[in-house]
Protein backbone atom coordinates (compact mmCIF):
# COMPACT_ATOMS: atom_id res chain seq x y z
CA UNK A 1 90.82 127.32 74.75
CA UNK A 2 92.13 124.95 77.43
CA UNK A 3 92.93 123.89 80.37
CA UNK A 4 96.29 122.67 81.47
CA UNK A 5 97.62 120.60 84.25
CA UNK A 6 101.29 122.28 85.43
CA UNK A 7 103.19 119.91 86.45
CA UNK A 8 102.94 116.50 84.92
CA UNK A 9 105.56 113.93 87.04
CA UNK A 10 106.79 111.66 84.68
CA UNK A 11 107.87 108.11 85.79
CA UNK A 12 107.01 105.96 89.08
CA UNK A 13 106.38 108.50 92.49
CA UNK A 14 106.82 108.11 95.58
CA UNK A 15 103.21 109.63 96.91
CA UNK A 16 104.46 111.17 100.13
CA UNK A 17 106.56 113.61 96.61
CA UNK A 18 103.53 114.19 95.14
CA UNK A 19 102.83 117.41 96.19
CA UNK A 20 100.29 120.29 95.52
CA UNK A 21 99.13 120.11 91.73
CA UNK A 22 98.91 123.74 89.85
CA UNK A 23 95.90 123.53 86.44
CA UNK A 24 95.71 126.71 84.46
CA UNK A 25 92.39 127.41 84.21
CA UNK A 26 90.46 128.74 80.93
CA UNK A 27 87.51 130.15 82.48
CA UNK A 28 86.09 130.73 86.07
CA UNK A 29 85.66 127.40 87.12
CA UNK A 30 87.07 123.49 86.26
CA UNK A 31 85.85 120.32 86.87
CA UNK A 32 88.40 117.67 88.25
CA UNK A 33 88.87 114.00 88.91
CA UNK A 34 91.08 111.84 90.30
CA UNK A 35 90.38 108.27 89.56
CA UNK A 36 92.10 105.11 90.77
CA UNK A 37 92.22 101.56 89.00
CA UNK A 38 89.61 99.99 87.87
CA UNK A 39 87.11 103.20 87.71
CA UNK A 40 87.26 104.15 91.41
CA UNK A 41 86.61 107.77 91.80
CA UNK A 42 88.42 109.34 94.36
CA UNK A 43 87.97 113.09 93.77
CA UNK A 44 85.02 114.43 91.49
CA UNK A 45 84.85 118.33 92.41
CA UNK A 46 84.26 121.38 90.63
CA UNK A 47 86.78 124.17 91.36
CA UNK A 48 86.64 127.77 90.72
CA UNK A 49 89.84 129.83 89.58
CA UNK A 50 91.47 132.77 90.99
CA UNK A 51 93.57 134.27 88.84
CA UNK A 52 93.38 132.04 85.91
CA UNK A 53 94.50 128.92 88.44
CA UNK A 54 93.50 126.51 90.83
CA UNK A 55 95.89 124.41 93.10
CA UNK A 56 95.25 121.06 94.02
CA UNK A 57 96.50 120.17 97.95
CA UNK A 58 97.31 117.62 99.76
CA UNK A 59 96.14 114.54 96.95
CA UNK A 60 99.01 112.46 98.63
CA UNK A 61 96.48 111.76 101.52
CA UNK A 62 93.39 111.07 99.17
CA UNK A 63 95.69 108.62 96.85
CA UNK A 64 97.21 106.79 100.15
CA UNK A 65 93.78 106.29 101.47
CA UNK A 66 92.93 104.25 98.43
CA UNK A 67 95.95 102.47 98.58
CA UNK A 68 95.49 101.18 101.94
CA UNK A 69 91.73 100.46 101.53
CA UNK A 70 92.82 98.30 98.31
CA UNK A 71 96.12 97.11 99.39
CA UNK A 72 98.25 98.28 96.82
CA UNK A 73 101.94 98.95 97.08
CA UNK A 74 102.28 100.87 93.36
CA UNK A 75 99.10 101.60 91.05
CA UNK A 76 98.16 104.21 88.54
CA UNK A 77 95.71 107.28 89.18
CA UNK A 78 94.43 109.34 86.36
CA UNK A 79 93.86 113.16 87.08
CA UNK A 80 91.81 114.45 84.72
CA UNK A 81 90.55 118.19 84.15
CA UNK A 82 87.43 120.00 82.18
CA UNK A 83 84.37 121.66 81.80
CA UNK A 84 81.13 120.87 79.99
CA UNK A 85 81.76 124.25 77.86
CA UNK A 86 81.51 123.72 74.05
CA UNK A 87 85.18 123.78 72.41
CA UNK A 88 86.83 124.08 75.76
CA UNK A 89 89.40 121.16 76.01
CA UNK A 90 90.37 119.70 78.93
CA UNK A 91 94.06 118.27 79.98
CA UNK A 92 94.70 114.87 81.69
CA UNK A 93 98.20 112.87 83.15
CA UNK A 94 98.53 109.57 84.76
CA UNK A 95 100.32 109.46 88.25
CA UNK A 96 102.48 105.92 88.46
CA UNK A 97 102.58 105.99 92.60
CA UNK A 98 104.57 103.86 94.71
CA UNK A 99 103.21 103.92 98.39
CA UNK A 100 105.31 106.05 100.48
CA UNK A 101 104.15 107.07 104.20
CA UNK A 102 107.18 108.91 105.30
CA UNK A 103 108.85 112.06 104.35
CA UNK A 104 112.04 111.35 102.23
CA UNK A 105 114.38 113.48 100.06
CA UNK A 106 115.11 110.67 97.92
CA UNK A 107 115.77 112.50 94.13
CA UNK A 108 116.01 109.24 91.74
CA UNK A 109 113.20 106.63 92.64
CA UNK A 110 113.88 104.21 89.92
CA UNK A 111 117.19 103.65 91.55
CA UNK A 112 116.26 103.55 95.06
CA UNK A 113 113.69 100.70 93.67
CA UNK A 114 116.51 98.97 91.47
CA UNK A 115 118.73 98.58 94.22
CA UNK A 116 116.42 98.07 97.15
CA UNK A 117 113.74 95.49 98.73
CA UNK A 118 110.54 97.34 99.75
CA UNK A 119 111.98 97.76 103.11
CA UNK A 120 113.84 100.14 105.20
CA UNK A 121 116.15 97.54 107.03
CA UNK A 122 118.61 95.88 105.35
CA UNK A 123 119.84 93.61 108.68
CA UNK A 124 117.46 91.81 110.51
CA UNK A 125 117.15 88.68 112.85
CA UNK A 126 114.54 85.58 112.41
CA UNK A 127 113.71 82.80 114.50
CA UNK A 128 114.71 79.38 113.67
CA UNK A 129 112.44 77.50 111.13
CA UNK A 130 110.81 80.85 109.95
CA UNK A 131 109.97 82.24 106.64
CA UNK A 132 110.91 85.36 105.00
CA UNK A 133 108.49 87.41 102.97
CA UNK A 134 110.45 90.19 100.68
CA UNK A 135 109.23 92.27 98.41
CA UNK A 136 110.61 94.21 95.31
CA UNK A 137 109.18 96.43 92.65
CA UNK A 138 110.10 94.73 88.86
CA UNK A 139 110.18 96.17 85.64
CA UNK A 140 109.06 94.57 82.63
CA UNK A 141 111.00 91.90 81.84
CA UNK A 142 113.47 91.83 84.54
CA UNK A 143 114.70 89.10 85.97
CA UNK A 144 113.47 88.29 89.19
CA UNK A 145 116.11 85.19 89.65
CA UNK A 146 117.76 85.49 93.33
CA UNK A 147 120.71 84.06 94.86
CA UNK A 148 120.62 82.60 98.20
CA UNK A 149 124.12 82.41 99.89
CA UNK A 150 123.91 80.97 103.73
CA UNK A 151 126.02 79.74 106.52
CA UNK A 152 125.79 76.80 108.48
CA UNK A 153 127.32 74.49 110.96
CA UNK A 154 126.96 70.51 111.43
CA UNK A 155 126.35 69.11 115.04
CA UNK A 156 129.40 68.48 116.98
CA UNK A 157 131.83 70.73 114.86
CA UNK A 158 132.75 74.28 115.22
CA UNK A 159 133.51 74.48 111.23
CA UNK A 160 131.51 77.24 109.48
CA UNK A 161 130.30 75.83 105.82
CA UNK A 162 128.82 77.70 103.15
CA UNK A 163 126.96 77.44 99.92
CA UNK A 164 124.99 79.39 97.70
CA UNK A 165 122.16 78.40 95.32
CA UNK A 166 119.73 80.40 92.54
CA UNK A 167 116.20 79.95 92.62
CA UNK A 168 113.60 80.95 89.75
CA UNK A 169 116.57 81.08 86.94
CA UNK A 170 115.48 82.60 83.57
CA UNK A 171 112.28 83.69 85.44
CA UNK A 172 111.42 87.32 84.24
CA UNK A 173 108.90 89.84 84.92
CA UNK A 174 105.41 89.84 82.81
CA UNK A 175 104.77 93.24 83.70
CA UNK A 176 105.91 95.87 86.26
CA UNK A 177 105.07 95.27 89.23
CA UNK A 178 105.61 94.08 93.06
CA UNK A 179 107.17 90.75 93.29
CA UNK A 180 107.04 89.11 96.69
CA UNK A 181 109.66 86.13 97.38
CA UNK A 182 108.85 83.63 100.05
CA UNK A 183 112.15 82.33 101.57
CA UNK A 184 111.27 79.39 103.76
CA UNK A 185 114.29 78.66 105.97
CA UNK A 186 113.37 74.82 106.29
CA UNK A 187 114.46 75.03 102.48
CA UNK A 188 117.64 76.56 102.79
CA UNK A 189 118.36 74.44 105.85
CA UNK A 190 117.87 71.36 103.32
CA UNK A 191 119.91 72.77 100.78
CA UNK A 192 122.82 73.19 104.02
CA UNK A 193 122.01 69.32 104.41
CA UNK A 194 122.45 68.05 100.93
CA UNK A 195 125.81 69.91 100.05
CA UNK A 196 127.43 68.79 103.38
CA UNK A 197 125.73 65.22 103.18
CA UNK A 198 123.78 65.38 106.61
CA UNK A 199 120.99 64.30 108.16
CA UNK A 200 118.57 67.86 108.08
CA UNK A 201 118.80 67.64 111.96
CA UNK A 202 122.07 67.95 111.95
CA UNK A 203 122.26 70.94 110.52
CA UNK A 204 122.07 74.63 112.30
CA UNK A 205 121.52 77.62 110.02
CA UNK A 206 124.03 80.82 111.04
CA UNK A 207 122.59 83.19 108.42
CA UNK A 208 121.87 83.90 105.06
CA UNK A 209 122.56 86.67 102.22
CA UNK A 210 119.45 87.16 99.47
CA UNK A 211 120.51 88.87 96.55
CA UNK A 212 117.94 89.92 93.58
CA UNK A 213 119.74 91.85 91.06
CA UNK A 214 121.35 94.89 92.63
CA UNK A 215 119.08 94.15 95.75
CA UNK A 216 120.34 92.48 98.70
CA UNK A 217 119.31 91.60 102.35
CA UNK A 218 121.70 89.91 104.76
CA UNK A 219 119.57 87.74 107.78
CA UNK A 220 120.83 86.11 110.86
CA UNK A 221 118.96 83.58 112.63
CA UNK A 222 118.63 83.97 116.59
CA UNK A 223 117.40 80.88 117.97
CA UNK A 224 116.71 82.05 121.02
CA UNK A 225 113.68 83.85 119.02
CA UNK A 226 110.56 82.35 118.52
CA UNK A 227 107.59 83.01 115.81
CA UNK A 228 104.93 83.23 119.06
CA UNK A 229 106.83 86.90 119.48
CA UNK A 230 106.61 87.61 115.63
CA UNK A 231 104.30 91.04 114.44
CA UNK A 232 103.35 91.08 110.87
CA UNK A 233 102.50 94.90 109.71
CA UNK A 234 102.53 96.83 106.80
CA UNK A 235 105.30 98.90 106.23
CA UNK A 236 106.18 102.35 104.90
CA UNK A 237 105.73 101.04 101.60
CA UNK A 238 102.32 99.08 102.45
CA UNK A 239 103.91 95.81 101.82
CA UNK A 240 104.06 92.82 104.62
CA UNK A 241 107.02 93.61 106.80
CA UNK A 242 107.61 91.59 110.43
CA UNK A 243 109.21 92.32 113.49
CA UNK A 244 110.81 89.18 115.26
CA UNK A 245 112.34 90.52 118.79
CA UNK A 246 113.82 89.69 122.01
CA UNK A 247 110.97 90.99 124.63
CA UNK A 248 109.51 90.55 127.81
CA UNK A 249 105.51 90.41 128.40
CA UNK A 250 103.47 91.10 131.31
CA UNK A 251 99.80 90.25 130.80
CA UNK A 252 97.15 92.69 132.55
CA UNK A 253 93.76 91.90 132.65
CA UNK A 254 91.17 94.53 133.62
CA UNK A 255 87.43 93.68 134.40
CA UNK A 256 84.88 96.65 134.56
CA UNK A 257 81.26 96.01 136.33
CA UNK A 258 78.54 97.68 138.09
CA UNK A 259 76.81 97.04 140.83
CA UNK A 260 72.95 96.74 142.02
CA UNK A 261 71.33 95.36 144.50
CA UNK A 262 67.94 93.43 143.65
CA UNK A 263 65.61 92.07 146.55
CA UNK A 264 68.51 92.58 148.88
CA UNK A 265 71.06 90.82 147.11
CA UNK A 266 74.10 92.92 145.17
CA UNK A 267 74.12 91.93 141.85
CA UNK A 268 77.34 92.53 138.78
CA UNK A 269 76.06 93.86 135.35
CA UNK A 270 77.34 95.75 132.55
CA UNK A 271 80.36 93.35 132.85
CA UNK A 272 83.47 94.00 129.91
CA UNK A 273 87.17 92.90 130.21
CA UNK A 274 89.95 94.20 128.42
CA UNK A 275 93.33 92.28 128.82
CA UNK A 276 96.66 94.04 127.33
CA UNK A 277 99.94 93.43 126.89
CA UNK A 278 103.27 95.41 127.94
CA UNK A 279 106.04 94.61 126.01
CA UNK A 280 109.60 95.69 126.51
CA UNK A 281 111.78 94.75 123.77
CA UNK A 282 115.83 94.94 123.45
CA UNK A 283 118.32 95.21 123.36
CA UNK A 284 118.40 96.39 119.84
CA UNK A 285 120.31 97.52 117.27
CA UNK A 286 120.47 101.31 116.03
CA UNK A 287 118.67 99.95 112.88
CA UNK A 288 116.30 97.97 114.41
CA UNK A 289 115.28 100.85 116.94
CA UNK A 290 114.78 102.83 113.74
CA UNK A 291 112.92 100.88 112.06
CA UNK A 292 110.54 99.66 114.93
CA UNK A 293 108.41 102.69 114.71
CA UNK A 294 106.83 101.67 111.64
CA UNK A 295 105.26 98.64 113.48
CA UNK A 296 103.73 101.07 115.73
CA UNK A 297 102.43 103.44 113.14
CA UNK A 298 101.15 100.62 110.65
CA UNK A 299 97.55 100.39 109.65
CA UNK A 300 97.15 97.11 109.97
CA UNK A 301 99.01 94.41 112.51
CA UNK A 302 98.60 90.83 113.19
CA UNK A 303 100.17 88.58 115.45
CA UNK A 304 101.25 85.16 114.93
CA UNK A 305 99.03 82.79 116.94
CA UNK A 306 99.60 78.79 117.40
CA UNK A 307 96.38 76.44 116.33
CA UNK A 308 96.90 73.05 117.99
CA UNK A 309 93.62 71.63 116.84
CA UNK A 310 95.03 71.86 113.54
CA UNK A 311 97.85 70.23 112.15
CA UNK A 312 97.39 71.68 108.48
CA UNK A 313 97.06 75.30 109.68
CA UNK A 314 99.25 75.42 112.75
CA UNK A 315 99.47 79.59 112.68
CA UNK A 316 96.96 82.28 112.55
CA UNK A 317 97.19 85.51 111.88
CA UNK A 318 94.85 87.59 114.39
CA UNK A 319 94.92 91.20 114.21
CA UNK A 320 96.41 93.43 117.29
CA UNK A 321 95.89 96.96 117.90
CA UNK A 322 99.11 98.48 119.73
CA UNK A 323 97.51 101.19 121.40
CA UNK A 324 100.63 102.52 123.27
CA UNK A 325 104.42 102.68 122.28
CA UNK A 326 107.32 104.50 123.48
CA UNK A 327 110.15 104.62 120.49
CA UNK A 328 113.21 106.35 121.95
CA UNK A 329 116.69 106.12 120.37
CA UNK A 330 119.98 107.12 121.41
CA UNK A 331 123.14 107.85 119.33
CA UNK A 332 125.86 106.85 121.77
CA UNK A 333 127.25 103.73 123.02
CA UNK A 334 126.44 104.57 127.04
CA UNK A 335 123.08 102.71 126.95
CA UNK A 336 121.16 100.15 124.67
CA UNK A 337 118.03 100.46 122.69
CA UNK A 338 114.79 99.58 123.78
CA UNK A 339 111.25 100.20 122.99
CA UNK A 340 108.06 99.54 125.30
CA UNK A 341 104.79 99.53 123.73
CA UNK A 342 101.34 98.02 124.73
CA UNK A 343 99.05 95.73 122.27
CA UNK A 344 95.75 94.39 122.56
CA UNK A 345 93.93 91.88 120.40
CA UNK A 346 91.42 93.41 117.56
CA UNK A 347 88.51 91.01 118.94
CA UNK A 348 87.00 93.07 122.35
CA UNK A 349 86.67 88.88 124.02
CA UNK A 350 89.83 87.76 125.48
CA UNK A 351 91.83 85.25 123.57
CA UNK A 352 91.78 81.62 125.07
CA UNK A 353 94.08 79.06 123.57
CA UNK A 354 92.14 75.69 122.83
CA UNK A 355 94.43 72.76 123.13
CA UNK A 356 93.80 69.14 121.34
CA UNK A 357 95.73 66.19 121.21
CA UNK A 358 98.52 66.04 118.24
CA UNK A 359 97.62 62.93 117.32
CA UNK A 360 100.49 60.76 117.53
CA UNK A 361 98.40 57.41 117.56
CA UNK A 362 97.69 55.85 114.22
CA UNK A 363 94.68 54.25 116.40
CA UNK A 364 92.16 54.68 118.98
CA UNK A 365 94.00 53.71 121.85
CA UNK A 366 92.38 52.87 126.05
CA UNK A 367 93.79 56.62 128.10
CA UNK A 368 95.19 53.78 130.70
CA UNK A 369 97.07 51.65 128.03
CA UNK A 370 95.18 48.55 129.37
């Protein structure tokens, strides 16, 4: 006597694959849980059998719930089944989940994985002086050694230079796992400036290649971009993904009161103001309009904010809400991409940008150099 879970995936998931769950059932009822790492219960139920089964729905949404709440990209849930009956044993499988939002047909995970960053855009643009977060799943033992391969130029010559260089050799995985890479391009720009003997201000970064493995990512640096228009978001596969565009603003502040009149006088109360801001960004590539939508559909979004009263932490991250987007893409060559969407701060106060002196002075000096 027994009860059996159906189907038992074996290897890493993608949870949007999951699926509905089938347990034979030996008796009218089972008990079942579904229990994430470190102990967290996510399901404890008791269900009762028709015809000898019971079919377990929709425990993509209950597992990516967790996910998000805990910020994990992959982790392991444990789906057990039983009943307190005497003799009656129960069944039990452990679901290895990668974080997966979107619908995909994608038949061979493990290779996706091997041959991809945790990204959906394999092309993108930064700003100049920038760094580059990427993110790949790992094996055990694996190397996670990349390559860096970049293009450069040196003030006053049109001459295109390259160079390549390996960072973290003999470095291998302890465990599997996300690895995230931080690829500042300050450092790469140094690396330009040592193998063509410059100064580092002579130096302008074109683009750069990184290649992990079988994984690879090509970026081009637009320096007409600038960090202050820079979104960091989770992605499709809950790891930090940004969104660096050309875009237009317009501010619009909206102040909401009542009025009364006391003793003859009119008075304002009940006083709230909301400011927003429209953004129109393009022209953009096919991939980038793609892609885009998953900045407006992320659960969590921050927005790069300067700090002048701090020299040591220059850039915040304060969370945005974009509460209105329109995503539409075109498959011909008549018209370019662009998206519009509309983002407010997190905080209900309007942001105000406190200034402070960068301290050039190595003493206190008189305002009227007298």
């Amino acid at each position: 006597m027994a009860h059996r879970i159906i189907y038992k995936p074996q290897g890493i998931i993608l949870s949007s694959a999951i699926g509905n769950i089938g347990v034979d059932v030996d008796g009218s009822y089972v008990d079942v849980t579904l229990t994430a790492p470190g102990g967290i219960a996510v399901l404890t139920e008791r269900y009762y059998a028709y015809a000898g089964q019971v079919t377990l729905y929709d425990l993509a949404s209950l597992i990516e719930a967790e996910m998000r709440t805990s910020g994990y990209s992959t982790a392991d849930f444990t789906l057990s089944v039983f009943t307190d009956n005497p003799g009656n044993k129960g069944d039990s499988c452990v679901l290895h989940v990668m974080y997966c939002d979107r619908f995909s047909v994608c038949t061979d995970v493990p290779k996706f994985l091997k041959e991809n960053f945790l990204t959906t855009f394999s092309m993108r643009r930064v700003a100049t002086g920038s760094t580059v977060s990427l993110f790949f799943y790992s094996e055990k033992n694996e190397s996670v050694a990349y390559t860096i391969a970049h293009t450069f130029r040196k003030t006053g010559s049109d001459a295109v230079y390259r160079h390549s260089y390996t960072v973290d050799s003999g470095k291998t995985a302890a465990s599997p796992g996300v690895v995230q890479l931080n690829i500042s391009l300050n450092s790469i720009a140094a690396d330009a400036a040592s193998f063509a003997t410059a100064r580092l201000g002579e130096i302008s970064l074109l683009s750069f290649t990184v290649c992990c493995g079988q994984r690879s990512i090509s970026v081009f640096v637009d320096p007409i971009l600038s960090d202050r228009n820079t979104f960091m978001f989770r992605n499709c596969f809950n790891v930090w993904d940004s969104a660096t565009l050309p875009v237009v603003t317009k501010a619009k502040t909206d102040v909401e009161r009542s009025t009364a009149i006391i003793n003859g006088k009119s008075r304002f109360y009940n006083q709230s103001t909301a400011k927003t801001f429209e953004v129109e960004a393009g022209p953009l590539t096919s991939d980038e309009a793609e892609w885009i939508d998953q900045l407006f559909s992320s659960y969590e979004v921050f927005r790069i904010e300067p700090n002048e009263v701090d020299s040591y932490d220059p850039l915040i991250l304060t969370p945005v809400l974009i509460t209105d987007c329109t995503c539409e893409v075109q498959d011909g060559d008549e018209k370019l991409n662009t998206v519009k969407f509309t983002w407010r701060y997190e905080d209900n106060r309007p942001l105000v940008r406190l200034s402070a002196s960068p301290g050039i002075f190595s003493t206190p000096y008189n305002i009227v150099y007298s």
